[in-house]
Protein backbone atom coordinates (compact mmCIF):
# COMPACT_ATOMS: atom_id res chain seq x y z
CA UNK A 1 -9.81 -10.58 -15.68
CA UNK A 2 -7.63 -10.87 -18.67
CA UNK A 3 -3.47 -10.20 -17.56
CA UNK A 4 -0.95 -9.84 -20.22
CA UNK A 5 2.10 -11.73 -19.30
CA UNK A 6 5.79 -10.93 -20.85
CA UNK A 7 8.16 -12.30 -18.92
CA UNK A 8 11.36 -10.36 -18.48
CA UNK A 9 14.86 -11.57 -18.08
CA UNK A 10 17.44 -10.11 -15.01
CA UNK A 11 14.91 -8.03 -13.42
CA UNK A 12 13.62 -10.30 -10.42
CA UNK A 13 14.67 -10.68 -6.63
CA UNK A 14 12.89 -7.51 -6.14
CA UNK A 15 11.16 -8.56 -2.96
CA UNK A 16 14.68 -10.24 -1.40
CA UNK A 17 16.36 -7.19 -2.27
CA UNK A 18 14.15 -4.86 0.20
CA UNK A 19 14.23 -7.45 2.77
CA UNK A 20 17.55 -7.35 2.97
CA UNK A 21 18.04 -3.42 2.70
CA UNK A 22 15.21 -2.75 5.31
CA UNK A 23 15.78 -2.73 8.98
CA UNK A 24 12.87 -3.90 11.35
CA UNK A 25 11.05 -1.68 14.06
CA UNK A 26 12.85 -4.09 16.50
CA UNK A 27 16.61 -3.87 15.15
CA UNK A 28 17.89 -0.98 13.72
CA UNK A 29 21.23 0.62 13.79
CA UNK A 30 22.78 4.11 14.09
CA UNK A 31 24.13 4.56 10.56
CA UNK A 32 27.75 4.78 9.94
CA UNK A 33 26.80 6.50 6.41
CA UNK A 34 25.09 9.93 6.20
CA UNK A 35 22.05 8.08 6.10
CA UNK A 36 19.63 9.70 8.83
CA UNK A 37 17.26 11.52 7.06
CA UNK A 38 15.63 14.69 8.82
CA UNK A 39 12.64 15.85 6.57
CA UNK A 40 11.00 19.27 7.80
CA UNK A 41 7.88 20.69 6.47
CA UNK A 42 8.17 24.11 5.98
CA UNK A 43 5.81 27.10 7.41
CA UNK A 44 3.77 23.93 7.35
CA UNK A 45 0.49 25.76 8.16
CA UNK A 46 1.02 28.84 6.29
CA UNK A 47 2.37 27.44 3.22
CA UNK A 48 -0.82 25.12 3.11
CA UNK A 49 -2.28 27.92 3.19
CA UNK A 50 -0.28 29.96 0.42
CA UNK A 51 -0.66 26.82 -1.45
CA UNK A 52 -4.62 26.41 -1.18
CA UNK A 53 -5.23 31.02 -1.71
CA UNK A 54 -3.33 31.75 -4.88
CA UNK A 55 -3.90 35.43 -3.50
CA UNK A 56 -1.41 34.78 -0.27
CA UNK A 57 1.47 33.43 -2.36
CA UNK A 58 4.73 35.18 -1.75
CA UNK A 59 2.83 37.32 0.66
CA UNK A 60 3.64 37.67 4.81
CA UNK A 61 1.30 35.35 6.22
CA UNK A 62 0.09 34.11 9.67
CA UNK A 63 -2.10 31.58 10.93
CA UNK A 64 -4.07 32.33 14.09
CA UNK A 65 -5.32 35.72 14.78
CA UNK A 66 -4.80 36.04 18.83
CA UNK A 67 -1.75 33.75 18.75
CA UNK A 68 0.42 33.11 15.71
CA UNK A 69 0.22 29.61 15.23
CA UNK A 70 2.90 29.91 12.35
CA UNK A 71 4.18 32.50 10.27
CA UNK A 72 5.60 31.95 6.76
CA UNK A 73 8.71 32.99 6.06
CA UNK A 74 7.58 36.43 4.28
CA UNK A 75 5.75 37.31 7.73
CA UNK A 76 9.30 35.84 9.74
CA UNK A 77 11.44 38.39 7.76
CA UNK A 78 9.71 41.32 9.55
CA UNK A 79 10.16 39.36 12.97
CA UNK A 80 6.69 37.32 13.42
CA UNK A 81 7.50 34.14 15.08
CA UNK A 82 5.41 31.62 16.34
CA UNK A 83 3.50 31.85 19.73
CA UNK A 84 4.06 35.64 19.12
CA UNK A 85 0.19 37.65 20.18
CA UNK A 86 -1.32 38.61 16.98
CA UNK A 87 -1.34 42.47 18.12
CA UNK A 88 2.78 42.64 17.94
CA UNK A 89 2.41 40.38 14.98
CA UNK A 90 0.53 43.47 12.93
CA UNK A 91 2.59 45.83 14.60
CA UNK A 92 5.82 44.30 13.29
CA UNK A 93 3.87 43.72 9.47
CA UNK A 94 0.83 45.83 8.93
CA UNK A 95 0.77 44.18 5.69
CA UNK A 96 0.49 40.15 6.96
CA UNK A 97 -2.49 38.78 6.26
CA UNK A 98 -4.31 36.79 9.07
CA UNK A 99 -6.15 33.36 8.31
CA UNK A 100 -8.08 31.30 10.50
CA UNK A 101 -6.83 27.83 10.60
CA UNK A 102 -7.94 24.60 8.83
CA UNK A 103 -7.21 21.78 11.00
CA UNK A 104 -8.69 19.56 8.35
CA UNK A 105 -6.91 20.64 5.36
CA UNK A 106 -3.49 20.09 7.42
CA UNK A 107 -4.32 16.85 8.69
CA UNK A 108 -5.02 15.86 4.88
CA UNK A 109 -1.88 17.29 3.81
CA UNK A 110 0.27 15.96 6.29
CA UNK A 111 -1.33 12.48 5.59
CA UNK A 112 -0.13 12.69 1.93
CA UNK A 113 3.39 13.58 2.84
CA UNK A 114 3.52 10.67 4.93
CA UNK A 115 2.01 8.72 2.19
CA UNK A 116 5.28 9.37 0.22
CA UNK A 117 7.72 9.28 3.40
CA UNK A 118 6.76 5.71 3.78
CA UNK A 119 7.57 4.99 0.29
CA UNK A 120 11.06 6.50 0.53
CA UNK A 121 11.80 4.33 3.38
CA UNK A 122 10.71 1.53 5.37
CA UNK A 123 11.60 3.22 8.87
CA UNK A 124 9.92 6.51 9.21
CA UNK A 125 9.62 7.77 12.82
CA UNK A 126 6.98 10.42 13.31
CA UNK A 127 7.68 13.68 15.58
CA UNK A 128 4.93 16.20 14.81
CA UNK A 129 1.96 16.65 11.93
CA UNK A 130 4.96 18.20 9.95
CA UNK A 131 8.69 16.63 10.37
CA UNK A 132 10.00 13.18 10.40
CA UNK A 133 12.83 10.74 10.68
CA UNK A 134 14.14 8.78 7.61
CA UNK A 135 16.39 5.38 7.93
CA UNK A 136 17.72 4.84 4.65
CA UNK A 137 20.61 3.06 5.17
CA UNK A 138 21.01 0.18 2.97
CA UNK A 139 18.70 1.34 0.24
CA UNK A 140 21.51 2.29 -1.84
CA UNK A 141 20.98 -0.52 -4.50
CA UNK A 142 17.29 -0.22 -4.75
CA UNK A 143 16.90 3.43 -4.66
CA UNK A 144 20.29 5.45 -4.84
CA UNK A 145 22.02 7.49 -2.15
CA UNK A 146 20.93 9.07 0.50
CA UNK A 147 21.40 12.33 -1.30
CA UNK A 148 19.25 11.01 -3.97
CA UNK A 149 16.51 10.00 -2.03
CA UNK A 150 16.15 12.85 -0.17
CA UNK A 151 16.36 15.17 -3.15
CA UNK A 152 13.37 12.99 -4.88
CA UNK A 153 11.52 12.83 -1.79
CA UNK A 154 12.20 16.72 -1.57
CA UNK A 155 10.49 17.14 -5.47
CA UNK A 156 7.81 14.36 -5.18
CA UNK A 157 6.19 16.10 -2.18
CA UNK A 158 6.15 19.57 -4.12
CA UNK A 159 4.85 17.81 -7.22
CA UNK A 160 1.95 15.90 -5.66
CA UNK A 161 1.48 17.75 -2.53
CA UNK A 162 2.52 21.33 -2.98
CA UNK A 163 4.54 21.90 -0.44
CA UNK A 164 8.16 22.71 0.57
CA UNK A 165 9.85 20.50 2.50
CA UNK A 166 13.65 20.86 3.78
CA UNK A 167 15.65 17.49 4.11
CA UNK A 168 19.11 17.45 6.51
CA UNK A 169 21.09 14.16 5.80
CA UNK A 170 23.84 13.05 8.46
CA UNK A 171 24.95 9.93 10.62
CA UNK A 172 22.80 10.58 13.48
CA UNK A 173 19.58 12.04 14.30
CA UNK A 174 20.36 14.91 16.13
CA UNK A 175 22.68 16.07 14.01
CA UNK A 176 20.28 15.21 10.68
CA UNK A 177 18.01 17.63 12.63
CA UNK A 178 20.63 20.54 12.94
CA UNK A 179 21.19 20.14 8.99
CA UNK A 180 17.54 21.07 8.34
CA UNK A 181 17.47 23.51 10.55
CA UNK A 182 20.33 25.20 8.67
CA UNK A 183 19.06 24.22 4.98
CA UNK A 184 15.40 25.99 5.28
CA UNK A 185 13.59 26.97 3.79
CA UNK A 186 13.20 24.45 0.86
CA UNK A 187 16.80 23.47 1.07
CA UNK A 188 18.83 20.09 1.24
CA UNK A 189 21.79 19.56 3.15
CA UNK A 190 24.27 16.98 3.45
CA UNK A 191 26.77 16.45 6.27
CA UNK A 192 29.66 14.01 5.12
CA UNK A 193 30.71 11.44 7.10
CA UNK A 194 34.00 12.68 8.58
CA UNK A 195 32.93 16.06 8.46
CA UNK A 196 30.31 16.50 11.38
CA UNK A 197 32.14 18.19 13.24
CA UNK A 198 33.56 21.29 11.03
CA UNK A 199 30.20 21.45 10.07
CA UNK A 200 28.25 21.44 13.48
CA UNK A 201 31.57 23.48 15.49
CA UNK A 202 30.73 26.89 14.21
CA UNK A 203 27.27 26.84 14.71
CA UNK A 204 25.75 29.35 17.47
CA UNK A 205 24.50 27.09 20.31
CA UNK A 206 21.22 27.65 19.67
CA UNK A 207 21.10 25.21 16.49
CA UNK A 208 21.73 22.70 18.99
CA UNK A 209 18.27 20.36 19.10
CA UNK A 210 17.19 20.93 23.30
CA UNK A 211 18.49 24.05 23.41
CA UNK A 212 15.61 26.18 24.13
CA UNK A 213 15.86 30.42 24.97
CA UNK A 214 16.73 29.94 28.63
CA UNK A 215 19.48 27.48 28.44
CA UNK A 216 21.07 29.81 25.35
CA UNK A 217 21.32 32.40 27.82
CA UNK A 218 22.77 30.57 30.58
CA UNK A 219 25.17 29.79 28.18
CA UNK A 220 26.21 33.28 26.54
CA UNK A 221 26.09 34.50 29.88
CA UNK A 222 29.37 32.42 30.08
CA UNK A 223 30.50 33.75 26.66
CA UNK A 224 29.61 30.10 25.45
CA UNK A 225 28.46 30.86 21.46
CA UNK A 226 29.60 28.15 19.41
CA UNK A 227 29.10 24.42 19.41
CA UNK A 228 32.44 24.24 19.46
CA UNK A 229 32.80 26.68 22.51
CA UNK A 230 30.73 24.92 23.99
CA UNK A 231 32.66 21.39 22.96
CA UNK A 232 35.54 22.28 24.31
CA UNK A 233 34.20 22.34 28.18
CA UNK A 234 34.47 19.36 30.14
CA UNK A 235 31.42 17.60 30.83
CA UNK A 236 31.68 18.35 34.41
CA UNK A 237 31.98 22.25 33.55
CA UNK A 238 28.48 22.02 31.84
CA UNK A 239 26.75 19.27 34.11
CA UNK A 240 27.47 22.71 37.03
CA UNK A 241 25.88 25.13 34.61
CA UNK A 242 23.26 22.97 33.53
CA UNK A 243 22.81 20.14 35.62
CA UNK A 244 23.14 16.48 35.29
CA UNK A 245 21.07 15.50 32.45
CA UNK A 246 21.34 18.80 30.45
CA UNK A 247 25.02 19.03 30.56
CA UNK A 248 25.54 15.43 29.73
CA UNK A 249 22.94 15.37 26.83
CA UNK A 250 24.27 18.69 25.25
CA UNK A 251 27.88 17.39 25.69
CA UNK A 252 27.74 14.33 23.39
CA UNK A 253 25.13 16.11 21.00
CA UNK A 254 28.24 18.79 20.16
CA UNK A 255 30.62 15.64 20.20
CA UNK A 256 28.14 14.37 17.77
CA UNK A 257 27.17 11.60 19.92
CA UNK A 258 23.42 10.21 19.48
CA UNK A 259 22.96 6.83 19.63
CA UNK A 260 19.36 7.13 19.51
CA UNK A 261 17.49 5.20 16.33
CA UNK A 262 14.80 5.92 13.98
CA UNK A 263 11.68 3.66 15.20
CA UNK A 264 8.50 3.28 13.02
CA UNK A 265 6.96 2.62 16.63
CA UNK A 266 4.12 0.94 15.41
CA UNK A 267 2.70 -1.06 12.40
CA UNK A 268 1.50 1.15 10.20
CA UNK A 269 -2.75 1.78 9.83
CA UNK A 270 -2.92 2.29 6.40
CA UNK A 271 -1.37 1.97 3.35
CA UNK A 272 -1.96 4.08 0.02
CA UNK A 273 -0.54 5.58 -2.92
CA UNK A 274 -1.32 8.24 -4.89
CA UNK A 275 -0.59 10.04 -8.37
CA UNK A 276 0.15 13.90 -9.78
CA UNK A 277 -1.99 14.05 -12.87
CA UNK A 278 -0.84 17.65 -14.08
CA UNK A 279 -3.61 20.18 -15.31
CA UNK A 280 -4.67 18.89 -18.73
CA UNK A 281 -7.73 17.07 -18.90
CA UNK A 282 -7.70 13.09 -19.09
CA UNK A 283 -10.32 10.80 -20.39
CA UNK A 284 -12.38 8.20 -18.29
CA UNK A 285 -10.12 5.41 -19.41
CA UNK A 286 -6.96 7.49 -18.64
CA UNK A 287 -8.16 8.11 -15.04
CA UNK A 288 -9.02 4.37 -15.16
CA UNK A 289 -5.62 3.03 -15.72
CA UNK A 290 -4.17 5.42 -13.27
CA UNK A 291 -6.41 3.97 -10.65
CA UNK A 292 -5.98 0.08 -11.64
CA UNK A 293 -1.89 0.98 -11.24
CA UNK A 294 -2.51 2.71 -7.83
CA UNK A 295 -4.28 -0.34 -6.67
CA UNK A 296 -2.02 -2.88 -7.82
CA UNK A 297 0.97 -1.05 -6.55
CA UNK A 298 -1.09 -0.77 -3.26
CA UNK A 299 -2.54 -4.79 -2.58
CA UNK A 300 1.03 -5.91 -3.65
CA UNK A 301 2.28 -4.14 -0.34
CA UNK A 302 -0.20 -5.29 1.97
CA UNK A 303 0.15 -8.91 0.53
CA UNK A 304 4.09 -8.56 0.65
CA UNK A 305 3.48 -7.04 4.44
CA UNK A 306 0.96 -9.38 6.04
CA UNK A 307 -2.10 -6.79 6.14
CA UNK A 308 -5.82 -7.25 4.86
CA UNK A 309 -8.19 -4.07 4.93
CA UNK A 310 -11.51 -3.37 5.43
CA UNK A 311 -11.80 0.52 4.68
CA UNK A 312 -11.23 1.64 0.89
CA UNK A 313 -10.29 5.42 0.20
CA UNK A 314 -10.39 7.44 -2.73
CA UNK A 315 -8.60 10.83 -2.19
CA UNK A 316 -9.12 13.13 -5.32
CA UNK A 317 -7.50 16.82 -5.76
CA UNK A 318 -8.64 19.28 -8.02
CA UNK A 319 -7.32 22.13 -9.91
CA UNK A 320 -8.33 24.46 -7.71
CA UNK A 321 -7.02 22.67 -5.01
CA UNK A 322 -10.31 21.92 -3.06
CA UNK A 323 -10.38 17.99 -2.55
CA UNK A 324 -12.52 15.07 -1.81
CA UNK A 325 -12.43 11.65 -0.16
CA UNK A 326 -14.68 8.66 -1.01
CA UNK A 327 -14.72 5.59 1.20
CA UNK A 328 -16.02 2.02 1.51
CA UNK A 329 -16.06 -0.39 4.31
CA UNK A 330 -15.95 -4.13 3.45
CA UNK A 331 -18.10 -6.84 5.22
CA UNK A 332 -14.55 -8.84 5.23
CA UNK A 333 -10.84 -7.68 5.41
CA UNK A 334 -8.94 -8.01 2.29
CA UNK A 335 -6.13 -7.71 -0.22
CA UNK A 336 -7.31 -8.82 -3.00
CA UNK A 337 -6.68 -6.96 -6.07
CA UNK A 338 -9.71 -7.77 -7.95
CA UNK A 339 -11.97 -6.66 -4.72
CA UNK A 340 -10.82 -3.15 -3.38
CA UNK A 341 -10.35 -2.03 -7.81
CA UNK A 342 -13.99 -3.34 -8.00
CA UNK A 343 -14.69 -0.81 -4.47
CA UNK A 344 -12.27 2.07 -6.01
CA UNK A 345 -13.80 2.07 -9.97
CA UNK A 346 -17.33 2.63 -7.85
CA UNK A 347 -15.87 5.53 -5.69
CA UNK A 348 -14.72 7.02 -8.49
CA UNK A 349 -17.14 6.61 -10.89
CA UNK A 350 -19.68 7.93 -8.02
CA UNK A 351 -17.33 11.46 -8.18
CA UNK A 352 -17.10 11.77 -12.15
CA UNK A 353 -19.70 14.85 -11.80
CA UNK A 354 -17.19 16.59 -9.61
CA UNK A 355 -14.06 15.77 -12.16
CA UNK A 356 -15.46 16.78 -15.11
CA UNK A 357 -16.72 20.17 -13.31
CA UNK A 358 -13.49 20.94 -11.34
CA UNK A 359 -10.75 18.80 -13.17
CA UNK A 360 -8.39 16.10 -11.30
CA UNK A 361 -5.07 16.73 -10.66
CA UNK A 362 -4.19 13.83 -8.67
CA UNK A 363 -5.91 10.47 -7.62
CA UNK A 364 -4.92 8.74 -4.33
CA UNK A 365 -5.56 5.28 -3.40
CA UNK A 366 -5.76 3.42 0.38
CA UNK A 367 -6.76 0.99 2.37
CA UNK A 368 -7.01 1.31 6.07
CA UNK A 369 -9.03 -0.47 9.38
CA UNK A 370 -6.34 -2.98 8.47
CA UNK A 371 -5.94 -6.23 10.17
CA UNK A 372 -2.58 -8.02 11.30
CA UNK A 373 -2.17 -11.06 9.29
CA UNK A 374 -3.21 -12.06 5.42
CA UNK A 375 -3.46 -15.88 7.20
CA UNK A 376 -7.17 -14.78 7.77
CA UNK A 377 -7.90 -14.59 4.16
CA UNK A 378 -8.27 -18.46 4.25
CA UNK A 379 -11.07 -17.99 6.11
CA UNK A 380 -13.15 -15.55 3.82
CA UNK A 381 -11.72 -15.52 0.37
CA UNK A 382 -13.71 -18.74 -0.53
CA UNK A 383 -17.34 -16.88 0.64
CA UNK A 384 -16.06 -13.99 -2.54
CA UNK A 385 -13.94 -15.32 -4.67
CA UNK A 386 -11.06 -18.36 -4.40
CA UNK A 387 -9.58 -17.83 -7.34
CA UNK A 388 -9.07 -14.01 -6.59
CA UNK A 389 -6.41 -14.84 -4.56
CA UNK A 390 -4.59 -17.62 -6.14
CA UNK A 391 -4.12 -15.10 -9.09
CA UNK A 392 -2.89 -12.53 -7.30
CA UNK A 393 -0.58 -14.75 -5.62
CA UNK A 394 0.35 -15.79 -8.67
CA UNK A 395 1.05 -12.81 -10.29
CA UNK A 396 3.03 -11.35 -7.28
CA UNK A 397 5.49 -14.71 -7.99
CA UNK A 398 6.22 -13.87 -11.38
CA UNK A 399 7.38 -9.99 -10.34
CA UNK A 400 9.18 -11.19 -8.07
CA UNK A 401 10.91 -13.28 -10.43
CA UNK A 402 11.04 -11.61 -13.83
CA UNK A 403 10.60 -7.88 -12.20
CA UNK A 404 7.34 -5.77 -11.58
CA UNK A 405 6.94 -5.23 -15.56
CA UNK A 406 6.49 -8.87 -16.20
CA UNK A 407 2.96 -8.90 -16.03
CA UNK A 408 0.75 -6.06 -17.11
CA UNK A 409 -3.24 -5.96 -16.50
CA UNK A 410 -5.05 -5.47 -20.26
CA UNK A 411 -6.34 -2.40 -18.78
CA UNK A 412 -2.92 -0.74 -19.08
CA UNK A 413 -1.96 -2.22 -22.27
CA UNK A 414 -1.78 0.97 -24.98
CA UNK A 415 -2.35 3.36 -21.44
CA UNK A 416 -0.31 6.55 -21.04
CA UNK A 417 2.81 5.56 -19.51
CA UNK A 418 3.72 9.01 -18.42
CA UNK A 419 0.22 8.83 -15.67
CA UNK A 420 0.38 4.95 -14.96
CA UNK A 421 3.97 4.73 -13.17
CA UNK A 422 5.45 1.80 -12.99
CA UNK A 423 4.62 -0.19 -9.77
CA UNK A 424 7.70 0.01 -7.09
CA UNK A 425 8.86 -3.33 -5.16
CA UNK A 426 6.44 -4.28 -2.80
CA UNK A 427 7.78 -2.20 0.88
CA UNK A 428 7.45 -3.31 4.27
CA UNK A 429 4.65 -2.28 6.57
């Protein structure tokens, strides 16, 4: 393997640099910057399926015919909600089109949004198939402001997924989650530190996260609308209409009160990247060099996390928006470079039928069945190849030094920059 080296002045420390900004599983902090990101899929079902049937775009939609597993928001400005029967669903909009759902295609989608989550941050905590919490405090050198990160986390999921997402940025979680909630659909809002509570005070009570229908009532029944209304009571006043836990919990949530943290939870089981094409058609060698920068950007996190794979994926998209997933499993865990492009050139060359009849719009690269510690390379890198690793190793010292454009593989050299991104730092896993 030939690698072109041009050493680059100023541009190293990469690797220090996210170790310091990132904030363990273990230890992390309730920002004192807006920098708890809420990120909210929206109409996730429907709009994958808007997305997937040019012919339901901008129409009223529903997924589920007995019970409306979710309504886009076409269908929820006649009054559809979801849970709603699918009878007073076509009463309210005789027009709505009913689709059956696609379990699959959501899973797949919601795996490549949390492809790109991860990316944005090192801490992303997980609530559902289609929303998420963001830690992005301290990031601020490496990748902007928390503004800034949420508004390109907000385009890069519409430009490689196809999807709208809503972001809410604010000190705390809960109230992160109330600024999504009031941003959809496909909106981003901010709440300034200093300014939670003129923002979260005139809100009806129901924006309030854990207040459900019946406790709304309870509490307009006392001619308690606002947050603030509801603020203003003493804690004792709504622990007697709501009981103990209830009327604390609400209580500091419209103080603004939420100590609570973003947790990962768990180490993660995979770890990918992937890449928007566009529409026009590339060339073998094109699609090539697109693949090689996937996988480098993809073995320099596992080696910078600790993690050696078994399972290599190819993910491929098409025009049409149908898709298709290769895989591979190893006879020994790995993160060598060298071994899963070798696995990933096969994969793809395997589906080159498929591209040339359909046309690829986006290539996505990862590794999973992933093992805890790179240590256990020692033990089967010599039965492959020895010096595999020390070049990787290697070249992983001389990014970190010089900067992740220091050394370039051959294969890129002359490639189209605009479809071979540049490879990120390496990001915790």
């Amino acid at each position: 393997m030939r690698v072109a080296l041009a050493a680059q002045r100023g541009a190293g420390r990469r690797r220090a640099e996210v170790a310091a900004a990132s904030t363990s599983c273990e230890h992390v902090f309730v920002s004192r910057e807006a920098a708890i990101l809420h990120a909210d899929l929206d109409a996730f079902y429907a709009s994958v399926e808007q997305r997937d049937d040019p012919a339901l775009r901008a129409r009223p939609v529903v997924v589920g015919g007995g019970v409306v597993l979710a309504a886009s928001y076409e269908a929820r400005a006649h009054g559809v909600r979801s849970a709603m029967g699918g009878t007073q669903a076509r009463r309210l909009c005789p027009h709505v089109a009913v689709v059956e759902p696609r379990w699959e295609a959501y899973v797949d989608a919601s795996r490549a949004v949390f492809a790109l989550l991860e990316e944005a941050a090192p801490n992303v905590e997980k609530l559902s198939i289609d929303e998420a919490f963001l830690d992005v405090s301290g990031l601020g050198r490496i990748s902007g402001t928390p503004r800034e990160i949420a508004d390109r986390l907000r385009r890069d999921v519409r430009r490689v997924v196809g999807l709208p997402i809503t972001v809410g940025v604010a000190s705390t979680r809960a109230l992160a989650k109330v600024a999504s909630n009031v941003a959809k659909p496909d909106g981003l809002l901010v709440v300034p530190v200093g300014g939670e509570l003129a923002f979260l005070h005139p809100l009806a009570v129901e924006q309030l996260w854990g207040v459900g229908p019946v406790t709304a009532r309870r509490l307009r029944a006392r001619e308690i609308a606002t947050v603030g209304q509801l603020a203003a009571l003493p804690q004792t006043t709504l622990v007697s209409i709501l009981g103990r836990a209830s009327g604390r919990h609400l209580h500091a949530l419209a103080h603004n009160r939420d100590p609570r943290r973003v947790r990962s939870g768990r180490r993660r089981r995979s770890i990918g990247a992937q890449s928007a094409l566009g529409r026009r058609s590339r060339s073998p060698q094109a699609l090539d060099a697109v693949l090689v920068t996937l996988v480098e950007r993809v073995t320099r996190r596992m080696r910078a996390s600790g993690r050696i794979g078994r399972t290599i994926i190819l993910r491929l998209r098409f025009a049409d928006f149908s898709r298709a997933t290769r895989s591979h499993t190893l006879p020994h865990p790995t993160a060598a470079t060298r071994t899963i492009l070798t696995t990933e050139r096969t994969l793809l060359k395997a589906a080159a039928p498929m591209i040339e009849r359909h046309g690829l719009t986006l290539i996505g690269v990862t590794v999973t069945n992933l093992d805890g510690d790179s240590r256990d390379l020692q033990l089967t890198m010599p039965l492959d190849d020895p010096a595999a690793g020390t070049l990787d190793t290697v070249i992983d010292e001389v990014r970190d030094r010089f900067g992740t454009s220091a050394v370039t593989r051959a294969a890129l050299l002359g490639a189209d920059e605009r479809h071979a991104p540049r490879l990120p730092p390496p990001a915790a896993g």
